[in-house]
PDB file of N, CA and C in Angstrom:
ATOM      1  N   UNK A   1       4.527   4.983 -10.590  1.00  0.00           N
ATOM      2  CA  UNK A   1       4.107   5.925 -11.601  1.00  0.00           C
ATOM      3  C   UNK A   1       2.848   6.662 -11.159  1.00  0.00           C
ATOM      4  N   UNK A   2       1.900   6.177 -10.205  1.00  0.00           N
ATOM      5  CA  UNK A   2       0.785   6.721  -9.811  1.00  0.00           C
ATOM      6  C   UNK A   2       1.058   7.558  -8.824  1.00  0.00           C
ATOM      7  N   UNK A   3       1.918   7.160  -8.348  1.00  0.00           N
ATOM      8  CA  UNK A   3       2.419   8.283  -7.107  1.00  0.00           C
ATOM      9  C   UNK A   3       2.994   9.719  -7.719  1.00  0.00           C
ATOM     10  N   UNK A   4       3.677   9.370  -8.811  1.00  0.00           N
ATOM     11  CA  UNK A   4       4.325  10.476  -9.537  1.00  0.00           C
ATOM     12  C   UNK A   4       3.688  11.238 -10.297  1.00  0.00           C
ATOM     13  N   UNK A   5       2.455  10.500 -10.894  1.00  0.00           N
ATOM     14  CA  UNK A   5       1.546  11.561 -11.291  1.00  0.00           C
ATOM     15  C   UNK A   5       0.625  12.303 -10.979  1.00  0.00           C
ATOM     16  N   UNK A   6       0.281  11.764  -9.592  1.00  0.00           N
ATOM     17  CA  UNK A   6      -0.855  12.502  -8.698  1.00  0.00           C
ATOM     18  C   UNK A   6      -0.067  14.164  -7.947  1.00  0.00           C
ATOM     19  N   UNK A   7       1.541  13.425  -8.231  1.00  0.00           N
ATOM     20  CA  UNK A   7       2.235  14.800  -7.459  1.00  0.00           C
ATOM     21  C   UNK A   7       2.306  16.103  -8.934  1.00  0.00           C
ATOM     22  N   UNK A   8       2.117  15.908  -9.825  1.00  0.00           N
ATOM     23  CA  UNK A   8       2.059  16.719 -10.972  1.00  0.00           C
ATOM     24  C   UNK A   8       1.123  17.891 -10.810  1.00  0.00           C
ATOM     25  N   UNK A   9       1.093  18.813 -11.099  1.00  0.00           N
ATOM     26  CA  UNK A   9       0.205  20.004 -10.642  1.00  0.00           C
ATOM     27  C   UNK A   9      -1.167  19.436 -11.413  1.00  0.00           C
ATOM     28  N   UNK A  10      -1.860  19.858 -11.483  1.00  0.00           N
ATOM     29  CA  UNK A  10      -3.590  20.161 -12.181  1.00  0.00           C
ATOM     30  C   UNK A  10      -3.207  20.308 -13.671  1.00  0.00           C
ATOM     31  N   UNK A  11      -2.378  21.360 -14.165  1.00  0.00           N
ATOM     32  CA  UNK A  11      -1.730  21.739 -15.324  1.00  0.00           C
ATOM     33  C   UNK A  11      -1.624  21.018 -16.217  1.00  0.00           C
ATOM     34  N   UNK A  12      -0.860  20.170 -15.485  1.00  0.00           N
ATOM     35  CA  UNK A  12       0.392  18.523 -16.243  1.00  0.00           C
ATOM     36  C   UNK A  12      -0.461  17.567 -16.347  1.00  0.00           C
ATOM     37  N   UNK A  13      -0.981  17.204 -15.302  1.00  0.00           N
ATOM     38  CA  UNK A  13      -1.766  16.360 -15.411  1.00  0.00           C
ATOM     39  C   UNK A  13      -3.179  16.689 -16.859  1.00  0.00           C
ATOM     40  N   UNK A  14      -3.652  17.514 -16.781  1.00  0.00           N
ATOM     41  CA  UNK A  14      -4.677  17.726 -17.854  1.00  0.00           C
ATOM     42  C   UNK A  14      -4.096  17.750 -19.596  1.00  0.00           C
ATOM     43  N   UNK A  15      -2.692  18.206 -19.266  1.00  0.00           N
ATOM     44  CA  UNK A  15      -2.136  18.227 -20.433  1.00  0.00           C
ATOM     45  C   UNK A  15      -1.879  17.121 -20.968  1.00  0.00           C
ATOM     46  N   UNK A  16      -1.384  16.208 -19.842  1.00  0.00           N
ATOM     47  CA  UNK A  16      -1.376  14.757 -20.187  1.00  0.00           C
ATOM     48  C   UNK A  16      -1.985  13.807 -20.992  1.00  0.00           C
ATOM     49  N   UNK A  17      -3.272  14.390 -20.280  1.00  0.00           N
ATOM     50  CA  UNK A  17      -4.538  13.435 -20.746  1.00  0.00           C
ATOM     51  C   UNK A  17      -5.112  13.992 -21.995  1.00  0.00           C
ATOM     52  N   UNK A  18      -5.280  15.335 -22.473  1.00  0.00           N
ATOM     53  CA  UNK A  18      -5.363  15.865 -23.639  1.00  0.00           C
ATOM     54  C   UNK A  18      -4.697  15.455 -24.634  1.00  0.00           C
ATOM     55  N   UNK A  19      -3.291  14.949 -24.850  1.00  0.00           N
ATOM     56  CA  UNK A  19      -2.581  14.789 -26.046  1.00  0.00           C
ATOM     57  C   UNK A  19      -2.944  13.079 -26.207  1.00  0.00           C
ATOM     58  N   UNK A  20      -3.646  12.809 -27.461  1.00  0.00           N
ATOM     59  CA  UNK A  20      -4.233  11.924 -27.326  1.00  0.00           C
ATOM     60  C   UNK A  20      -3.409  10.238 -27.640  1.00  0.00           C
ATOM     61  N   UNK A  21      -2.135  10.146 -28.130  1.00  0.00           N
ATOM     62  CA  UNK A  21      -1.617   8.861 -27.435  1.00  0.00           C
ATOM     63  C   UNK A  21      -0.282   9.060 -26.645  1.00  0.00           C
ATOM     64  N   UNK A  22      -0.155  10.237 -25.695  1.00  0.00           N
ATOM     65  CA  UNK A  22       0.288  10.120 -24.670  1.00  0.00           C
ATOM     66  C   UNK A  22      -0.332  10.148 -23.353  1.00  0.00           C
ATOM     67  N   UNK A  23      -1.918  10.410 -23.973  1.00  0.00           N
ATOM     68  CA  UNK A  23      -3.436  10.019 -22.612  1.00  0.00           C
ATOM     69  C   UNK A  23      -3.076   8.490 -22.873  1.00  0.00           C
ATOM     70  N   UNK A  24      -3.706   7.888 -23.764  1.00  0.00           N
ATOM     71  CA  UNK A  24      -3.474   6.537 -23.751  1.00  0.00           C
ATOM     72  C   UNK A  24      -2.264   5.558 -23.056  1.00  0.00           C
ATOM     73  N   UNK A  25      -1.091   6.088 -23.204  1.00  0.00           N
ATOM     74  CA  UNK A  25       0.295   5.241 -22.467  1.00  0.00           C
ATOM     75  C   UNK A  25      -0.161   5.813 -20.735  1.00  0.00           C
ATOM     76  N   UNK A  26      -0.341   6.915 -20.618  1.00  0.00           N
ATOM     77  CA  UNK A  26      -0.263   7.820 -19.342  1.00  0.00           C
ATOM     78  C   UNK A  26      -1.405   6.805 -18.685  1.00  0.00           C
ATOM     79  N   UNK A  27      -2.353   6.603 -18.985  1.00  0.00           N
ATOM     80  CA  UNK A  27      -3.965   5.885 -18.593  1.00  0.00           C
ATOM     81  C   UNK A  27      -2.994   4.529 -18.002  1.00  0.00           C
ATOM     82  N   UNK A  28      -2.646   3.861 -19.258  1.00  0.00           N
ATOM     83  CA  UNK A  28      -2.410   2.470 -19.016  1.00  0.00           C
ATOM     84  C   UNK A  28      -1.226   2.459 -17.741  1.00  0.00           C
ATOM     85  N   UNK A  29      -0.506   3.326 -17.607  1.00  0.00           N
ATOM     86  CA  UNK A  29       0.279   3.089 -16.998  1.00  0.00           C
ATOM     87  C   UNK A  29       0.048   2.929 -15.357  1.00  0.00           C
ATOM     88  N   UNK A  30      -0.227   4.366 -15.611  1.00  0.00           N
ATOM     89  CA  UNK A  30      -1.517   4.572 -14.024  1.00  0.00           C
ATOM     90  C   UNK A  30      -1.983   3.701 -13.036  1.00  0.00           C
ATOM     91  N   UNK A  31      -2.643   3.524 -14.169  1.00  0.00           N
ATOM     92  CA  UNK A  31      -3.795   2.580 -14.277  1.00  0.00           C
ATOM     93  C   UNK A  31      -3.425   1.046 -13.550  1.00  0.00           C
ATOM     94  N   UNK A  32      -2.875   0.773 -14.937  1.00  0.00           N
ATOM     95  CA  UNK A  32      -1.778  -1.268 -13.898  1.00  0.00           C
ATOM     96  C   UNK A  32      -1.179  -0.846 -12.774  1.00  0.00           C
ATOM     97  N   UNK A  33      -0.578   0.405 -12.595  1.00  0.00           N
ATOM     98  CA  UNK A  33       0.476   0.717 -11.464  1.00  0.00           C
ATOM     99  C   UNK A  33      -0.629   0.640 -10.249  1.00  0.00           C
ATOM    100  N   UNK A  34      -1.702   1.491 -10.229  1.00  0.00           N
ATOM    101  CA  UNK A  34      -2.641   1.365  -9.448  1.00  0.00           C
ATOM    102  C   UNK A  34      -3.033  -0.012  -8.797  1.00  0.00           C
ATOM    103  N   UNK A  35      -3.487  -0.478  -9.951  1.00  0.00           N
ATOM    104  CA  UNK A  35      -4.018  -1.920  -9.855  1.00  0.00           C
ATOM    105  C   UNK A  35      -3.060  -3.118  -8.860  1.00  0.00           C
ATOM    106  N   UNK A  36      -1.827  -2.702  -9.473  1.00  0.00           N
ATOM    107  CA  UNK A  36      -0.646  -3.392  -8.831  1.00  0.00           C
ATOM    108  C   UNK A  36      -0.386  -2.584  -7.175  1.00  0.00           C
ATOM    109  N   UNK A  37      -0.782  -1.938  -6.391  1.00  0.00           N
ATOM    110  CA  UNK A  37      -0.929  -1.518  -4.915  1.00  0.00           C
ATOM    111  C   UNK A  37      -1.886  -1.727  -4.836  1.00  0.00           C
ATOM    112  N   UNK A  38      -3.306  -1.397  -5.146  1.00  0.00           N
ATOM    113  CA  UNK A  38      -4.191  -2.034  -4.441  1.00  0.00           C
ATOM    114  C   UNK A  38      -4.966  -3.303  -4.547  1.00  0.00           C
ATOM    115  N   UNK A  39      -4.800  -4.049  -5.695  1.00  0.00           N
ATOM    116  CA  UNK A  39      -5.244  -5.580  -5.954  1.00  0.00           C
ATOM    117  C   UNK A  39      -6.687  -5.496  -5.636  1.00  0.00           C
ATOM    118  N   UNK A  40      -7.574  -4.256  -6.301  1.00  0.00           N
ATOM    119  CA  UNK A  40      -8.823  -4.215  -5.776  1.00  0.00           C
ATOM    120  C   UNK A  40     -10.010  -4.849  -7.615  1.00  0.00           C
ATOM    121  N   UNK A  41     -10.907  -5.611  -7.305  1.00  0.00           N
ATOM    122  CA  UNK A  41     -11.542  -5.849  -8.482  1.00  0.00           C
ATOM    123  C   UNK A  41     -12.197  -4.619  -9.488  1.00  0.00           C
ATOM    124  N   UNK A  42     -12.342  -3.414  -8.843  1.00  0.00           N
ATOM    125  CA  UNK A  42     -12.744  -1.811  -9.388  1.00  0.00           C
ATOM    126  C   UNK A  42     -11.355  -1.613  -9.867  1.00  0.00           C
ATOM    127  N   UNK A  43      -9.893  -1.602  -9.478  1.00  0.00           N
ATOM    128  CA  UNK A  43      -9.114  -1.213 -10.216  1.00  0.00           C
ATOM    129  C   UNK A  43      -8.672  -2.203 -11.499  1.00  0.00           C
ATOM    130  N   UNK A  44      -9.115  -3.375 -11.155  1.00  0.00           N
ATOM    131  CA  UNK A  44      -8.531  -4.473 -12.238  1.00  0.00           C
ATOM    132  C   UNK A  44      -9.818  -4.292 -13.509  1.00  0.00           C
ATOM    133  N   UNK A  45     -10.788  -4.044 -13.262  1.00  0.00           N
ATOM    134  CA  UNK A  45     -11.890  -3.789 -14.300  1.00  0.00           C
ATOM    135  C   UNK A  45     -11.661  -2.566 -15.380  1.00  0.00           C
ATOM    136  N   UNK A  46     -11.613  -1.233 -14.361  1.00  0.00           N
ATOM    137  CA  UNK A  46     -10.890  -0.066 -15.014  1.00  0.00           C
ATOM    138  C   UNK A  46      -9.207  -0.620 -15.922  1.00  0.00           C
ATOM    139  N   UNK A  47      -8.248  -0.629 -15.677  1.00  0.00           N
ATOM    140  CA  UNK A  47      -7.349  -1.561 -16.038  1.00  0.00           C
ATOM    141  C   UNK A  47      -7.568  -2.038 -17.286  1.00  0.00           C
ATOM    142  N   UNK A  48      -8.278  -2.697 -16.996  1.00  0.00           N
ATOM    143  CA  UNK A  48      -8.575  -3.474 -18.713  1.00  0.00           C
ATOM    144  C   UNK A  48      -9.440  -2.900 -19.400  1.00  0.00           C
ATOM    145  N   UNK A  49     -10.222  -1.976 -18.688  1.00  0.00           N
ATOM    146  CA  UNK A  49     -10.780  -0.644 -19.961  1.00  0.00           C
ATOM    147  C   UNK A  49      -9.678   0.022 -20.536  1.00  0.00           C
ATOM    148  N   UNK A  50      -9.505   0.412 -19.601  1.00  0.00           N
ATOM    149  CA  UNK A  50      -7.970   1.364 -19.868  1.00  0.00           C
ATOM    150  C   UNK A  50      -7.073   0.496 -21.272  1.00  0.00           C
ATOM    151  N   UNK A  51      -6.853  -0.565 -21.057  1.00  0.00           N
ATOM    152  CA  UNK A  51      -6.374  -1.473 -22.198  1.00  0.00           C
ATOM    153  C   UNK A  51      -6.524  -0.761 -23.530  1.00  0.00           C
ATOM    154  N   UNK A  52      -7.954  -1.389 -23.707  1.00  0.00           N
ATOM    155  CA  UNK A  52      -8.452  -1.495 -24.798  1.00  0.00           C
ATOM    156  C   UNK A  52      -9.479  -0.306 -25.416  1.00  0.00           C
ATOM    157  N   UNK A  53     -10.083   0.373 -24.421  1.00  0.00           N
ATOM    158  CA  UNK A  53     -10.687   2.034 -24.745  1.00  0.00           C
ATOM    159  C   UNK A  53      -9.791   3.354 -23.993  1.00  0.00           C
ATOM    160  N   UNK A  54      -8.715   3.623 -24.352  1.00  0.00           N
ATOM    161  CA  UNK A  54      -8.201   4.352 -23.238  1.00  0.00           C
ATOM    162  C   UNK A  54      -8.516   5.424 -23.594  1.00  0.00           C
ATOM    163  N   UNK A  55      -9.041   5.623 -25.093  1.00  0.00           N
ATOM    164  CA  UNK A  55      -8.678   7.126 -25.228  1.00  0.00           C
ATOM    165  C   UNK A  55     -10.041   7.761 -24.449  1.00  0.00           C
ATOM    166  N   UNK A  56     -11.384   7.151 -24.672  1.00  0.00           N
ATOM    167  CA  UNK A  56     -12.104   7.724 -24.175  1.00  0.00           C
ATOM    168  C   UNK A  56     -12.496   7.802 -22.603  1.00  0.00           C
ATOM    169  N   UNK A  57     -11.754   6.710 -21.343  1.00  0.00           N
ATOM    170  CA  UNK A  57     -11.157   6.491 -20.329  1.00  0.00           C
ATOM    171  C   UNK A  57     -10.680   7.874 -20.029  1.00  0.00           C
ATOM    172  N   UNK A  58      -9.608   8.442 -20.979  1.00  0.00           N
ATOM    173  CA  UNK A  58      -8.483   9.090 -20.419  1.00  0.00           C
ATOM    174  C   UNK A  58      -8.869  10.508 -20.592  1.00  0.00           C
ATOM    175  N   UNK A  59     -10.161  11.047 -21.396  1.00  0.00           N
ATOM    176  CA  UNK A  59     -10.902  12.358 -21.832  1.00  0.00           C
ATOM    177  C   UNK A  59     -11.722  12.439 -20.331  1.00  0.00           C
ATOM    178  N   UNK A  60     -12.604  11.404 -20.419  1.00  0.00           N
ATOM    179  CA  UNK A  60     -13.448  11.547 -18.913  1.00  0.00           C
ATOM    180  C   UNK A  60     -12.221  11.731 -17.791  1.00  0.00           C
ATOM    181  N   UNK A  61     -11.101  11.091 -17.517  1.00  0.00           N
ATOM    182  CA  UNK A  61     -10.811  11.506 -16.166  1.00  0.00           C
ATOM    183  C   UNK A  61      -9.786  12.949 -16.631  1.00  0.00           C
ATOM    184  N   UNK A  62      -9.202  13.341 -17.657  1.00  0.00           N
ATOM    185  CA  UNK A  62      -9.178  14.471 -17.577  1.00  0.00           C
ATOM    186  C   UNK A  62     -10.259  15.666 -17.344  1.00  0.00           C
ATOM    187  N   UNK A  63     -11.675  15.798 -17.515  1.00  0.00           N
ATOM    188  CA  UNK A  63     -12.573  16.360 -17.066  1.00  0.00           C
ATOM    189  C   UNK A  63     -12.591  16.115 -15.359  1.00  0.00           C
ATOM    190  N   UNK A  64     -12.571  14.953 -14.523  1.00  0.00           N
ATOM    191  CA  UNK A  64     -12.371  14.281 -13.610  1.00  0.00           C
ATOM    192  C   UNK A  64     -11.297  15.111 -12.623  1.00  0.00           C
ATOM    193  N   UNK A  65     -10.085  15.341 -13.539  1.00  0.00           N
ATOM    194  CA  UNK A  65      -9.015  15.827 -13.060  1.00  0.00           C
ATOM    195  C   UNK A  65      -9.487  17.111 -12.774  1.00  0.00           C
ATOM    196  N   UNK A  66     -10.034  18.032 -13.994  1.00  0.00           N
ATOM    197  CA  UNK A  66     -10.483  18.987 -13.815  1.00  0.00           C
ATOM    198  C   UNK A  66     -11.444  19.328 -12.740  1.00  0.00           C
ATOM    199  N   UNK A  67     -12.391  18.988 -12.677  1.00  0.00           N
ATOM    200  CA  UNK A  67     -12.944  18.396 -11.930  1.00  0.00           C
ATOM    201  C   UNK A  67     -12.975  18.915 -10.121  1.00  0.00           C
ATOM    202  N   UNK A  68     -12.255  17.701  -9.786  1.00  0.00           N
ATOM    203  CA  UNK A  68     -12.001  17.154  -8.676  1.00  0.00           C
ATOM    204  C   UNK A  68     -10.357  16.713  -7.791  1.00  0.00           C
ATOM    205  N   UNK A  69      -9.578  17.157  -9.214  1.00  0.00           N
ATOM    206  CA  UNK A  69      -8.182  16.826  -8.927  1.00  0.00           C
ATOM    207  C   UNK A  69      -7.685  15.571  -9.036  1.00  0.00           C
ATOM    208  N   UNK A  70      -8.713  14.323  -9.248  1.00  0.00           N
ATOM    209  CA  UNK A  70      -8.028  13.395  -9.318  1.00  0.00           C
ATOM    210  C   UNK A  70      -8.692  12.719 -10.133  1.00  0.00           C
ATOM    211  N   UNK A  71      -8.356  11.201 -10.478  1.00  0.00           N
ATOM    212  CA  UNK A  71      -8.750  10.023 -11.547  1.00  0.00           C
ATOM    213  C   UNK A  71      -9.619   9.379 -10.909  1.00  0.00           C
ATOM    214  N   UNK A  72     -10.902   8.973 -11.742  1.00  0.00           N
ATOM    215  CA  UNK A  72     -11.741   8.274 -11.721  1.00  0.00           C
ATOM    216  C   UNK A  72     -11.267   6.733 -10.946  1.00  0.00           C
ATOM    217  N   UNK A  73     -12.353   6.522  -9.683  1.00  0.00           N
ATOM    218  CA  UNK A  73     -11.822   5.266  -9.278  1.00  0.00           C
ATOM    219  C   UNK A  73     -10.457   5.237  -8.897  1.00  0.00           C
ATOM    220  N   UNK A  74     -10.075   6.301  -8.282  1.00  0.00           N
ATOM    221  CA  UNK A  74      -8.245   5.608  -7.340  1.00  0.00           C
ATOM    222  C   UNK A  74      -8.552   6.399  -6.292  1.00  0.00           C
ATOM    223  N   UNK A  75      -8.942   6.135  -5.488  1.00  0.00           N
ATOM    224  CA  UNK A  75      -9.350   6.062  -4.030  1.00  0.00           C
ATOM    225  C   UNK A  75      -9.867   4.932  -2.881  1.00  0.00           C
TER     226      UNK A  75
END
């Protein structure tokens, strides 16, 4: 799922994260999917933000997106 959303234009992706509980599913999903390839303690921390605060998680990395093109912490 992280692979599939990084290929999404700038567009999609921001739109994503704007509609506010399809930012939330979109975050979480990401997010574990991430977590689950790289098994890193920065993605497992984010992860469980993502859980339980996503909405405001998922506003910052849409700015993020805007930004810089990509999500906070997946690199």
């Amino acid at each position: 799922m992280f692979d599939s959303f990084n290929k999404q234009s700038k567009l999609v992706k921001i739109i994503l994260l704007l509609i506010p509980f399809v930012n939330w599913i979109t975050e979480l999903v990401t997010r574990w999917d991430f977590y689950s390839k790289k098994k890193t303690t920065a993605s497992l921390i984010i992860a469980l933000i993502v859980t339980f605060l996503g909405l405001p998680i998922g506003f910052i990395d849409c700015i993020a997106i805007l930004l810089t093109d990509k999500m906070i912490l997946t690199e």
